[in-house]
C-alpha atoms as a PDB file:
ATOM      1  CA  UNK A   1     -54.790 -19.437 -15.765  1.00  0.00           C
ATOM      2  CA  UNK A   2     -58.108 -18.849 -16.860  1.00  0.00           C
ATOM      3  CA  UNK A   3     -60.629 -16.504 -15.864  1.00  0.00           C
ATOM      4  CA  UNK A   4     -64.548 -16.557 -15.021  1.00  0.00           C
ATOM      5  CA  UNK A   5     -67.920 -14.416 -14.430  1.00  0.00           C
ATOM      6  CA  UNK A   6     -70.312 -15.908 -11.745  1.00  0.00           C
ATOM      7  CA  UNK A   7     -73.066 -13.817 -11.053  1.00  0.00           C
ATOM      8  CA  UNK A   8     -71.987 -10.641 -12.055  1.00  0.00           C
ATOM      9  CA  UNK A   9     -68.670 -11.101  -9.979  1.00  0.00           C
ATOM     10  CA  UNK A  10     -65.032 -12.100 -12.256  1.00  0.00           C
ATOM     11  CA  UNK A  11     -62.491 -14.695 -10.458  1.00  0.00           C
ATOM     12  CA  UNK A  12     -59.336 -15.231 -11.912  1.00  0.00           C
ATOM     13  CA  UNK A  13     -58.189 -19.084 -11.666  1.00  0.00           C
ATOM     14  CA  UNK A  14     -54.491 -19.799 -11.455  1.00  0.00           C
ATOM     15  CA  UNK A  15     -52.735 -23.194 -11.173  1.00  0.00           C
ATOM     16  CA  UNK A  16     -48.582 -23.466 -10.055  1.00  0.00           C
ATOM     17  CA  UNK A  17     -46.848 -27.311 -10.029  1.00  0.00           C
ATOM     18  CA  UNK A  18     -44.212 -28.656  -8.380  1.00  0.00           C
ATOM     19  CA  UNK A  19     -43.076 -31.764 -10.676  1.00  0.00           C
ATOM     20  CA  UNK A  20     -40.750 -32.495  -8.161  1.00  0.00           C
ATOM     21  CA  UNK A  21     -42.468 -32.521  -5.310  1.00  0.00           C
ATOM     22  CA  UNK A  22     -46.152 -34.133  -6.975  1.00  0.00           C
ATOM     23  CA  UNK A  23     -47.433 -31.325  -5.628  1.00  0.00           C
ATOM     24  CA  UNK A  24     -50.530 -29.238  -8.066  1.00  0.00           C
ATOM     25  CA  UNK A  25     -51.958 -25.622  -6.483  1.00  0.00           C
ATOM     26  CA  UNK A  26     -55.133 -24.156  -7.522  1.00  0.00           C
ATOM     27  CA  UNK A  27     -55.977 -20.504  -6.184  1.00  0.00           C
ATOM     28  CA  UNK A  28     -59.030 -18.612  -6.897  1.00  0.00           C
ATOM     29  CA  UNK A  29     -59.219 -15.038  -6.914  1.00  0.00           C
ATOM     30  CA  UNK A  30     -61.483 -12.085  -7.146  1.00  0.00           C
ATOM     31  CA  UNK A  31     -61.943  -8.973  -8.483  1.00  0.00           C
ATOM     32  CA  UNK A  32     -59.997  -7.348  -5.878  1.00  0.00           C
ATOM     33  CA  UNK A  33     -57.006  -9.875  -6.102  1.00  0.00           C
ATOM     34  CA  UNK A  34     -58.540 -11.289  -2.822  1.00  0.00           C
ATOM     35  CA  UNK A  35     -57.614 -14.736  -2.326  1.00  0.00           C
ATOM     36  CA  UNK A  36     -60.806 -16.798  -2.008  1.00  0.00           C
ATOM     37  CA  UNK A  37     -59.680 -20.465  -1.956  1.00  0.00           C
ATOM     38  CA  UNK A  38     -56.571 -22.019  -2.363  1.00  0.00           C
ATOM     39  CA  UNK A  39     -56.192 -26.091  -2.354  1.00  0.00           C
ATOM     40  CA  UNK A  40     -53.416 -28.583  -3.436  1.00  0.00           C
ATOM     41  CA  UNK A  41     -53.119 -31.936  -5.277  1.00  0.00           C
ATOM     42  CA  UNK A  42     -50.772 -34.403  -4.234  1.00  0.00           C
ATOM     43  CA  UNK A  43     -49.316 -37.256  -5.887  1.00  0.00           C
ATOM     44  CA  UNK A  44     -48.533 -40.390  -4.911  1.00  0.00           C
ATOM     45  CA  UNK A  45     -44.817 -41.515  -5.031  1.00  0.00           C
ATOM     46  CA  UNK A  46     -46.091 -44.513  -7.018  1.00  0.00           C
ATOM     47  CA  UNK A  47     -47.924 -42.517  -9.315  1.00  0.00           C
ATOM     48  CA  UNK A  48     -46.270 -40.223 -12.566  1.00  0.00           C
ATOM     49  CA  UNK A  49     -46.953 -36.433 -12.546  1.00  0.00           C
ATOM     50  CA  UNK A  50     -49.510 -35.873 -15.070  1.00  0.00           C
ATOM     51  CA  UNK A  51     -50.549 -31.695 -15.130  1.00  0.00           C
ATOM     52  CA  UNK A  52     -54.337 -32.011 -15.992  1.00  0.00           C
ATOM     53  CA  UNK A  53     -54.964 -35.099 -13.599  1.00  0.00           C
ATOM     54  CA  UNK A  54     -53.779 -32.911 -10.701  1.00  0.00           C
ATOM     55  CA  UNK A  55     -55.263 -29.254 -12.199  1.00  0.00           C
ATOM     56  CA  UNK A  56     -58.675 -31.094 -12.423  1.00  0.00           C
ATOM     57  CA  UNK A  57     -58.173 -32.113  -8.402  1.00  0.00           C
ATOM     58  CA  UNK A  58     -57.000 -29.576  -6.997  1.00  0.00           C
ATOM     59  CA  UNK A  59     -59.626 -27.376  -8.828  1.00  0.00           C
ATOM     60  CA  UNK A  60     -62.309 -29.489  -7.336  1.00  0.00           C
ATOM     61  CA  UNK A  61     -60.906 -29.496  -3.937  1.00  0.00           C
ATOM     62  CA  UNK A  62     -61.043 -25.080  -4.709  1.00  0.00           C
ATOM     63  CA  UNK A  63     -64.417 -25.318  -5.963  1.00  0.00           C
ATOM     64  CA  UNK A  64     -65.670 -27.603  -3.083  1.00  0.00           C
ATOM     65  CA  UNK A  65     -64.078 -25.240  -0.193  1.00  0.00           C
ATOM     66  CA  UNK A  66     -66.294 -22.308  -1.129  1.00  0.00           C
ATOM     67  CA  UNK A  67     -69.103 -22.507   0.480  1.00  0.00           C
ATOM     68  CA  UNK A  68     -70.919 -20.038  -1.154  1.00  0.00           C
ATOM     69  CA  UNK A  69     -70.393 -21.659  -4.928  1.00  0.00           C
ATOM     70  CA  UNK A  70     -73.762 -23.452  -6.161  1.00  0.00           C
ATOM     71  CA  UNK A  71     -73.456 -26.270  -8.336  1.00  0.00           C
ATOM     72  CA  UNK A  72     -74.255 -23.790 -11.472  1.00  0.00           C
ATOM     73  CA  UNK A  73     -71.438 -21.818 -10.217  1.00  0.00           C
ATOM     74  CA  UNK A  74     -69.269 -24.642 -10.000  1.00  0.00           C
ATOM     75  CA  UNK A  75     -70.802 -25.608 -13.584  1.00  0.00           C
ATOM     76  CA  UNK A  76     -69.084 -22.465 -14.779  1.00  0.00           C
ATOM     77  CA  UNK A  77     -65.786 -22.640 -13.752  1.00  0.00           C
ATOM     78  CA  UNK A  78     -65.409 -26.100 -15.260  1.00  0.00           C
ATOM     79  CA  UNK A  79     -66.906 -24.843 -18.380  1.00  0.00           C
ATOM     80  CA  UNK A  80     -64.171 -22.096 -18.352  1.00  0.00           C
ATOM     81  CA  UNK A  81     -61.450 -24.679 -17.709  1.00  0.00           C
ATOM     82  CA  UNK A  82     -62.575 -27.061 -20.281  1.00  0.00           C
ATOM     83  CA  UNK A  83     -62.788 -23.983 -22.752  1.00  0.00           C
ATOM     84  CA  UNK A  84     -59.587 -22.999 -22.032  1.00  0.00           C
ATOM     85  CA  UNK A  85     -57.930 -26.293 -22.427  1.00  0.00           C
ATOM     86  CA  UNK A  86     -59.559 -25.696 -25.922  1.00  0.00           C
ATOM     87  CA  UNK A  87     -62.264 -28.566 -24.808  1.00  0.00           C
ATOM     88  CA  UNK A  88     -59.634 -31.178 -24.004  1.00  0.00           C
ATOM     89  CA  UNK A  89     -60.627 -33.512 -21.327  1.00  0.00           C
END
């Protein structure tokens, strides 16, 4: 969970997995504990469950659903993420 200021507005940013299922939620929130966006990440059968692979798609997918985010916007919620993974890629 991380949170973020885009112009002059504060959403919160939570993630939830289920390892069993592949499955990787990101939901973004407001101020107001609105839900703005909420998307998934699934992974393949094939494929092993690795947390930041599907945080980093399923906060895209998020990101990408709100039409109202500009790219600088989007900018700034990666920079949070990044800066809250203590600037692990």
């Amino acid at each position: 969970m991380f949170q973020v200021s885009v112009n002059k507005q504060n959403y919160k940013v939570c993630f939830r997995k289920y390892r069993q299922l592949g499955i990787t939620t990101c939901a973004i929130y407001n101020t107001e504990h609105d839900l703005i966006a909420c998307e998934q990440a699934h992974c393949s059968i094939k494929d092993s469950f690795v947390r930041n692979t599907g945080r980093k798609v399923a906060l895209t997918r998020a990101l990408m659903s709100v039409q109202q985010f500009t790219k600088d916007d989007r900018s700034a919620f990666w920079s949070a993420y990044f800066k809250a993974r203590n600037g692990k890629f």
